[in-house]
Protein backbone atom coordinates (compact mmCIF):
# COMPACT_ATOMS: atom_id res chain seq x y z
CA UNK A 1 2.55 -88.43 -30.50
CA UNK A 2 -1.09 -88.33 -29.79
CA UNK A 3 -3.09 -91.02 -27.78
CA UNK A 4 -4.76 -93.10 -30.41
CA UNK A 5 -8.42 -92.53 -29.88
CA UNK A 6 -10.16 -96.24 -29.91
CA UNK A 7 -14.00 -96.73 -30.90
CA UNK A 8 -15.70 -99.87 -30.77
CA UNK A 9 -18.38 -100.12 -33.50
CA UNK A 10 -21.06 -101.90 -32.28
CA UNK A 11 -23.49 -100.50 -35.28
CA UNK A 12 -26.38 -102.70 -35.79
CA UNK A 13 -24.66 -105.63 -33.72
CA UNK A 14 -27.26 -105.73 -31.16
CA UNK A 15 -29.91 -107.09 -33.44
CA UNK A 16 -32.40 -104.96 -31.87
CA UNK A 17 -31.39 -106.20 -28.07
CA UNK A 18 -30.82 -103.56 -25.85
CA UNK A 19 -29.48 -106.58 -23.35
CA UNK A 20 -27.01 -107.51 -26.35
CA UNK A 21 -25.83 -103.89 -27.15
CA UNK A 22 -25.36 -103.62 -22.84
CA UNK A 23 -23.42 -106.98 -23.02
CA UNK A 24 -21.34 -105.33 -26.13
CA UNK A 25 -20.59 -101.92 -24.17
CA UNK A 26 -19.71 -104.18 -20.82
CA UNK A 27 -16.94 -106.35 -23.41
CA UNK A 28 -15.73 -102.79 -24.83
CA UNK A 29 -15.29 -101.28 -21.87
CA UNK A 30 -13.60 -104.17 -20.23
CA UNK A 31 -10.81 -104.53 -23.29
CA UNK A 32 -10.16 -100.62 -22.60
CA UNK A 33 -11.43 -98.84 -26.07
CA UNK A 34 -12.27 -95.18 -25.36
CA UNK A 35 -15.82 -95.41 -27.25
CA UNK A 36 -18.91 -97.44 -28.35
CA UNK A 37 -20.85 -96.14 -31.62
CA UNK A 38 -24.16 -96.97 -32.54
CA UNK A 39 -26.24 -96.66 -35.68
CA UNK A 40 -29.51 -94.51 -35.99
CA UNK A 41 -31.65 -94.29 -38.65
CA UNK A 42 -35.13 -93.72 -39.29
CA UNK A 43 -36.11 -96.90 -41.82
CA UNK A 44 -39.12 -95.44 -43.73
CA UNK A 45 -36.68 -92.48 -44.66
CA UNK A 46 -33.37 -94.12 -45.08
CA UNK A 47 -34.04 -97.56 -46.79
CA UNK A 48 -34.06 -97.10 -50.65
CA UNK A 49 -37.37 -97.34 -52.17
CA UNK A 50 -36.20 -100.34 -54.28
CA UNK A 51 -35.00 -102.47 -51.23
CA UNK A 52 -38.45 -101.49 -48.94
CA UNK A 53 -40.22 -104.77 -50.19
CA UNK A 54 -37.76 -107.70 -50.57
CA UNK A 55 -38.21 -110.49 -48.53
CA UNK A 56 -35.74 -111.07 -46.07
CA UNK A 57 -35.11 -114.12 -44.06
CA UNK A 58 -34.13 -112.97 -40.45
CA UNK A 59 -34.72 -114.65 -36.74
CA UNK A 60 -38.19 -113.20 -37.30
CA UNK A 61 -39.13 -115.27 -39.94
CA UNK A 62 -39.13 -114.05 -43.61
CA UNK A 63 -40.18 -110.01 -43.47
CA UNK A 64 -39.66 -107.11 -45.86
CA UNK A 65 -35.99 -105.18 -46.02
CA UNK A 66 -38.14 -102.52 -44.11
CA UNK A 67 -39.47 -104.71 -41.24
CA UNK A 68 -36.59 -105.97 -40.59
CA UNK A 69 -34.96 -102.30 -40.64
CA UNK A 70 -37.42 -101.45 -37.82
CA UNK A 71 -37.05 -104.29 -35.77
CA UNK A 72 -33.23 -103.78 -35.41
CA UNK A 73 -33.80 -100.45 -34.94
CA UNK A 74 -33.54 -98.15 -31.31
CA UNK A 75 -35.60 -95.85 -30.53
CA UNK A 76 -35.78 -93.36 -27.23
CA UNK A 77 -36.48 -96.07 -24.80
CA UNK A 78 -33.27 -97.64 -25.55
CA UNK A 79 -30.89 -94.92 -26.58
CA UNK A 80 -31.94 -93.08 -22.80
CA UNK A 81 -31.11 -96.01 -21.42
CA UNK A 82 -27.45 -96.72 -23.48
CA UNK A 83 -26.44 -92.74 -22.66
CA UNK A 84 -27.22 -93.72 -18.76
CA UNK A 85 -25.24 -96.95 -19.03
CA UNK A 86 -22.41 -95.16 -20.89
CA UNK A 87 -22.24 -92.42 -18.14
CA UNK A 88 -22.51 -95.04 -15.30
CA UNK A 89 -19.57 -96.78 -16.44
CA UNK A 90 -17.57 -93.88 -17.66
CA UNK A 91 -17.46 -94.76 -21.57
CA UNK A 92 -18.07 -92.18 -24.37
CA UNK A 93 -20.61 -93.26 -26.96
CA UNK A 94 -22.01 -91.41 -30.03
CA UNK A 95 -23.66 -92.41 -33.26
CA UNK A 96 -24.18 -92.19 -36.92
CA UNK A 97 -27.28 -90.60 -37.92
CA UNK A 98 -28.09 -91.58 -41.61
CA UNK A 99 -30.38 -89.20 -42.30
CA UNK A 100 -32.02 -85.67 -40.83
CA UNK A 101 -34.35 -86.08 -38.29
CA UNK A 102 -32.32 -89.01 -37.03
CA UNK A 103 -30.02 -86.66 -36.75
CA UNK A 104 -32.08 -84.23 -34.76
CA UNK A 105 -32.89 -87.14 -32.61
CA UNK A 106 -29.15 -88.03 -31.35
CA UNK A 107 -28.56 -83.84 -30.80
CA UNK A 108 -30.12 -83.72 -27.35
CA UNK A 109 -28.08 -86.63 -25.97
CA UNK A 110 -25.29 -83.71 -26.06
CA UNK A 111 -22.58 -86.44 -27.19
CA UNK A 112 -18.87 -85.38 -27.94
CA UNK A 113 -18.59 -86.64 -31.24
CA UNK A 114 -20.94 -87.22 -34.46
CA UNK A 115 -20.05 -89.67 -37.05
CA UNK A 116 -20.69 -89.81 -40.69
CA UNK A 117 -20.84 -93.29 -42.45
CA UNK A 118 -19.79 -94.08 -45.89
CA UNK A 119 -23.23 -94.71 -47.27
CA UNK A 120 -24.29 -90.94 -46.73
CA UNK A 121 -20.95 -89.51 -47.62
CA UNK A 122 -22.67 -87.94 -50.35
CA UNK A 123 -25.77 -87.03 -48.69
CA UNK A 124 -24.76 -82.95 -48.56
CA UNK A 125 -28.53 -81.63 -46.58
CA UNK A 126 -27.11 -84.50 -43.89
CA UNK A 127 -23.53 -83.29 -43.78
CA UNK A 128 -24.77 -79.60 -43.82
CA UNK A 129 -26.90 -80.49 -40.98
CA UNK A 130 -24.16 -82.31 -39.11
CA UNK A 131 -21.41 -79.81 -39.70
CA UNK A 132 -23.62 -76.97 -38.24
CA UNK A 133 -23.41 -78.54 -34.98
CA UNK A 134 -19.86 -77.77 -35.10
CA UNK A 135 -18.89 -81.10 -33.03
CA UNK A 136 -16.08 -82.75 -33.99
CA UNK A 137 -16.80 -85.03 -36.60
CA UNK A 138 -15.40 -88.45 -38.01
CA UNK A 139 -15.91 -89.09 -41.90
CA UNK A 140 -15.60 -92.50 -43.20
CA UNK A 141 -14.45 -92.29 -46.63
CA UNK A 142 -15.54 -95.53 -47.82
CA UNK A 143 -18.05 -96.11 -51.05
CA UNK A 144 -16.78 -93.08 -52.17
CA UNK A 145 -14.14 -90.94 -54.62
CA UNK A 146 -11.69 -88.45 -53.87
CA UNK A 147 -13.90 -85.80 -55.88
CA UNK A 148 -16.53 -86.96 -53.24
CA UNK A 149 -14.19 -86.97 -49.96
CA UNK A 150 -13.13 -83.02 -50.88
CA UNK A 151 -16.86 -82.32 -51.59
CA UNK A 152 -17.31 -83.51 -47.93
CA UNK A 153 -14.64 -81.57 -46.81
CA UNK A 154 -15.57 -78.25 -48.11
CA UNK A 155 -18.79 -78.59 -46.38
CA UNK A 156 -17.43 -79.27 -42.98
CA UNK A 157 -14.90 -76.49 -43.26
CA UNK A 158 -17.15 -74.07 -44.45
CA UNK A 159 -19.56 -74.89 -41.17
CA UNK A 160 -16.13 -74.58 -39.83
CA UNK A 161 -16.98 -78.50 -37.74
CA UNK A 162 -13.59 -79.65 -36.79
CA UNK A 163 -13.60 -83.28 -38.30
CA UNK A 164 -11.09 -86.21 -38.30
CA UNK A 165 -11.05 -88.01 -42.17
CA UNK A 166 -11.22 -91.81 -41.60
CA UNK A 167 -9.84 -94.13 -44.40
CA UNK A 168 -12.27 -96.95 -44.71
CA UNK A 169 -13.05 -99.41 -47.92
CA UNK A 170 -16.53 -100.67 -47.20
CA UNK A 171 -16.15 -104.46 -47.95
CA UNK A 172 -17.43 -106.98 -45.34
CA UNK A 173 -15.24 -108.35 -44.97
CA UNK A 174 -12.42 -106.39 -46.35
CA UNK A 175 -9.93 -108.75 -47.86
CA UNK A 176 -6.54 -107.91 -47.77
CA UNK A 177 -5.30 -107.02 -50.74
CA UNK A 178 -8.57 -104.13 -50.96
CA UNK A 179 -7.42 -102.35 -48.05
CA UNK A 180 -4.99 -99.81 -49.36
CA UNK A 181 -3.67 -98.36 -46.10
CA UNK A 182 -1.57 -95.94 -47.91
CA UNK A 183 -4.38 -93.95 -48.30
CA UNK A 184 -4.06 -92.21 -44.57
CA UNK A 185 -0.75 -91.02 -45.70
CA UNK A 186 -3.01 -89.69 -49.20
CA UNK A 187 -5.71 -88.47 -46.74
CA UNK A 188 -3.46 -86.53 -45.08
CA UNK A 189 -0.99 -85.01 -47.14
CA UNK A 190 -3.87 -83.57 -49.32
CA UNK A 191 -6.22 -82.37 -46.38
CA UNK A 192 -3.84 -81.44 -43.98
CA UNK A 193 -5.77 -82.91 -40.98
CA UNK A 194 -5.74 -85.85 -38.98
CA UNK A 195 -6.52 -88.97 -40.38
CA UNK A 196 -8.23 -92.06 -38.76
CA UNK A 197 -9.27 -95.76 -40.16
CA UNK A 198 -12.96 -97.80 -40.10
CA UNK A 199 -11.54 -101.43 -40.60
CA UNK A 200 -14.16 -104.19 -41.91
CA UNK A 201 -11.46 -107.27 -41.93
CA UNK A 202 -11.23 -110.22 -39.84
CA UNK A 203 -7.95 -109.69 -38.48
CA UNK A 204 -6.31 -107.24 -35.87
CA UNK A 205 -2.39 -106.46 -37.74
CA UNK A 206 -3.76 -104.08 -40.45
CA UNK A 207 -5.04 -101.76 -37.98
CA UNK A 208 -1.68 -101.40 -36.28
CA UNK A 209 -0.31 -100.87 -39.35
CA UNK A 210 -2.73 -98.13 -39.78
CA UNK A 211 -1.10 -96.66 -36.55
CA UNK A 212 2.46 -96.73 -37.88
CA UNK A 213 0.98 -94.46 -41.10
CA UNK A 214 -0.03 -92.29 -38.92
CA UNK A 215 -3.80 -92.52 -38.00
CA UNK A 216 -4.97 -90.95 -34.59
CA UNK A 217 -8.28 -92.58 -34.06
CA UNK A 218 -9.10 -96.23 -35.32
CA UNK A 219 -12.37 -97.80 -35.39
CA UNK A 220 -13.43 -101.66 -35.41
CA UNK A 221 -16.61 -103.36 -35.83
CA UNK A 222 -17.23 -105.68 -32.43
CA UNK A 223 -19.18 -109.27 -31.42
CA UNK A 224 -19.98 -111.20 -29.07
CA UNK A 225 -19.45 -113.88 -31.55
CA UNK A 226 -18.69 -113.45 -35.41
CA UNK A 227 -20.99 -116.34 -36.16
CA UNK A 228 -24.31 -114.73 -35.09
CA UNK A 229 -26.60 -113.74 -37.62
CA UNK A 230 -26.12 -110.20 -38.78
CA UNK A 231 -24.72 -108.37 -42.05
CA UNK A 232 -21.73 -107.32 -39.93
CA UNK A 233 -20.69 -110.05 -37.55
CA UNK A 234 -18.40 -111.50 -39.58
CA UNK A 235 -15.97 -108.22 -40.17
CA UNK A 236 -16.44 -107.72 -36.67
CA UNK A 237 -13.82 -108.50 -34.08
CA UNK A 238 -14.36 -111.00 -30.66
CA UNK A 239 -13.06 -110.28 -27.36
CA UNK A 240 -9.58 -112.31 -28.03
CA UNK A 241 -9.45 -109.68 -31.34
CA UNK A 242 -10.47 -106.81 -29.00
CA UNK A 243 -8.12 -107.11 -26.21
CA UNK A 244 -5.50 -107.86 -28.65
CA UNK A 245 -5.71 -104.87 -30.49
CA UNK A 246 -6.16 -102.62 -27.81
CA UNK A 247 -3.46 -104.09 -25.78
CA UNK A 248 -1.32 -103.17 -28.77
CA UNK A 249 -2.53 -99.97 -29.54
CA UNK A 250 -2.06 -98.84 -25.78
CA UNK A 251 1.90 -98.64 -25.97
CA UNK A 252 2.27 -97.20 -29.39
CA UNK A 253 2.28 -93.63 -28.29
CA UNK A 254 5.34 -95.34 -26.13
CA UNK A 255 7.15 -97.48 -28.21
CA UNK A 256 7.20 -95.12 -31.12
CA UNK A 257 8.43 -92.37 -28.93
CA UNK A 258 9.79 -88.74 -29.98
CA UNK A 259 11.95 -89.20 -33.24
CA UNK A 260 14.84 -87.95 -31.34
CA UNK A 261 18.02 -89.94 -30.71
CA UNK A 262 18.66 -90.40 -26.98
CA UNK A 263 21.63 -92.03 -25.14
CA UNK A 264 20.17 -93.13 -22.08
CA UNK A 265 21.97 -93.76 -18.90
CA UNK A 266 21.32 -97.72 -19.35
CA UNK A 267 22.98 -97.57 -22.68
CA UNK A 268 25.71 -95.71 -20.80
CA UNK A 269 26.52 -98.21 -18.26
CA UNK A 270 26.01 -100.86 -20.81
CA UNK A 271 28.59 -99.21 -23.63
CA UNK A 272 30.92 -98.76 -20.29
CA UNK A 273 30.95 -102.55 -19.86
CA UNK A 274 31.91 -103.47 -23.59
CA UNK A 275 34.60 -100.35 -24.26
CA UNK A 276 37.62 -101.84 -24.80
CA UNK A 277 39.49 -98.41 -26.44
């Protein structure tokens, strides 16, 4: 069985802060996930035309949708800085670029991995330029339809991008009864490939039951503290959530072991001691 690959989302978490999004990597890296992902996007492309004006209220006072886009967003200052820290301290880290030239922009950082989110799922010049790259790729699948997903697919496999499908329902937070796990199994009996999940609920067990279906990478949103203002704090787990699921997570690979039946030598002595015949 392999190692199940473990990303902390830290998205738009950092509310701009590059000190926050440090303090996020630090509690990541601590709990033992394998990666931090980040969001890039460049606002005056990517924030729908209808949404640019409305008045939000925010810790900046009450700005436009697309203000308040920008001041959230990194730039080069602090994404040079996050790919030091990252290297320093031996974490991987990638993004999700949501549409073209931010994806351009997070090429020359050289990361492992790309990462498509749900929202641009059916963005096909973004996939086409993602999938060219030819780096391994994971797909959320959320906000979407199957007719969608295999649209998706086709363009990845035709770049031939190797690519990891990652069930995901794009709630925030996800309740329970939405989450329909038995879609990796769906995933990856019609794809034939591996099949992660993107959970957005407030609780750690559906993710491990996401590991006994089978998925090889799983991805959770993080906080410092669910209560801080931001769309995705809430869905997001806390350190307690974070060491808890990765402490979890760790001994699958040996706890669910090879599928083969084994007598070992402590069963031995043990059958030994209660054989009566």
């Amino acid at each position: 069985m392999k190692h199940i690959y473990l990303i902390a989302e830290i998205g738009i978490n950092h509310n701009g802060s590059l000190l926050l999004a440090k303090k996020l990597i630090d509690q990541a890296k601590k709990v033992g996930f394998d990666a931090v992902k980040f969001q890039k996007r460049t606002p005056d492309i990517s924030t729908p035309k209808n949404k640019k004006e409305v008045i939000r209220d925010t810790p900046w006072g009450k700005i436009t949708y697309l203000n308040y886009k920008k001041k959230i967003e990194f730039g080069k200052r602090e994404f040079d800085k996050i790919n030091l820290y990252c290297k320093k301290i031996k974490i991987d880290w990638f993004a999700s670029a949501w549409d073209i030239d931010s994806c351009k922009f997070l090429k020359k950082y050289k990361c492992k991995y790309n990462k498509v989110a749900s929202p641009v799922l059916t963005n096909q010049k973004l996939l086409n330029e993602i999938a060219k790259q030819r780096k391994h790729t994971f797909i959320s699948t959320g906000m979407s339809k199957m007719s969608d997903v295999s649209k998706a697919v086709k363009i990845f496999k035709k770049n031939k991008c190797n690519f990891t499908l990652m069930h995901c329902v794009s709630a925030y937070p996800c309740d329970d009864k939405d989450l329909n796990l038995n879609m990796i199994k769906t995933l990856k009996k019609k794809f034939k490939v591996d099949v992660g999940y993107s959970g957005h609920e407030k609780s750690v067990s559906p993710s491990l039951m996401a590991a006994c279906l089978g998925a090889t990478v799983i991805e959770r949103h993080i906080t410092l503290d669910r209560t801080m203002w931001g769309t995705d704090q809430a869905s997001s787990l806390e350190e307690n959530g974070m060491r808890s699921l990765v402490a979890m997570l760790k001994k699958f690979k040996d706890c669910m072991g090879s599928g083969k039946k084994n007598f070992l030598e402590l069963e031995r002595k043990k059958l030994k001691e209660n054989k009566y015949w």
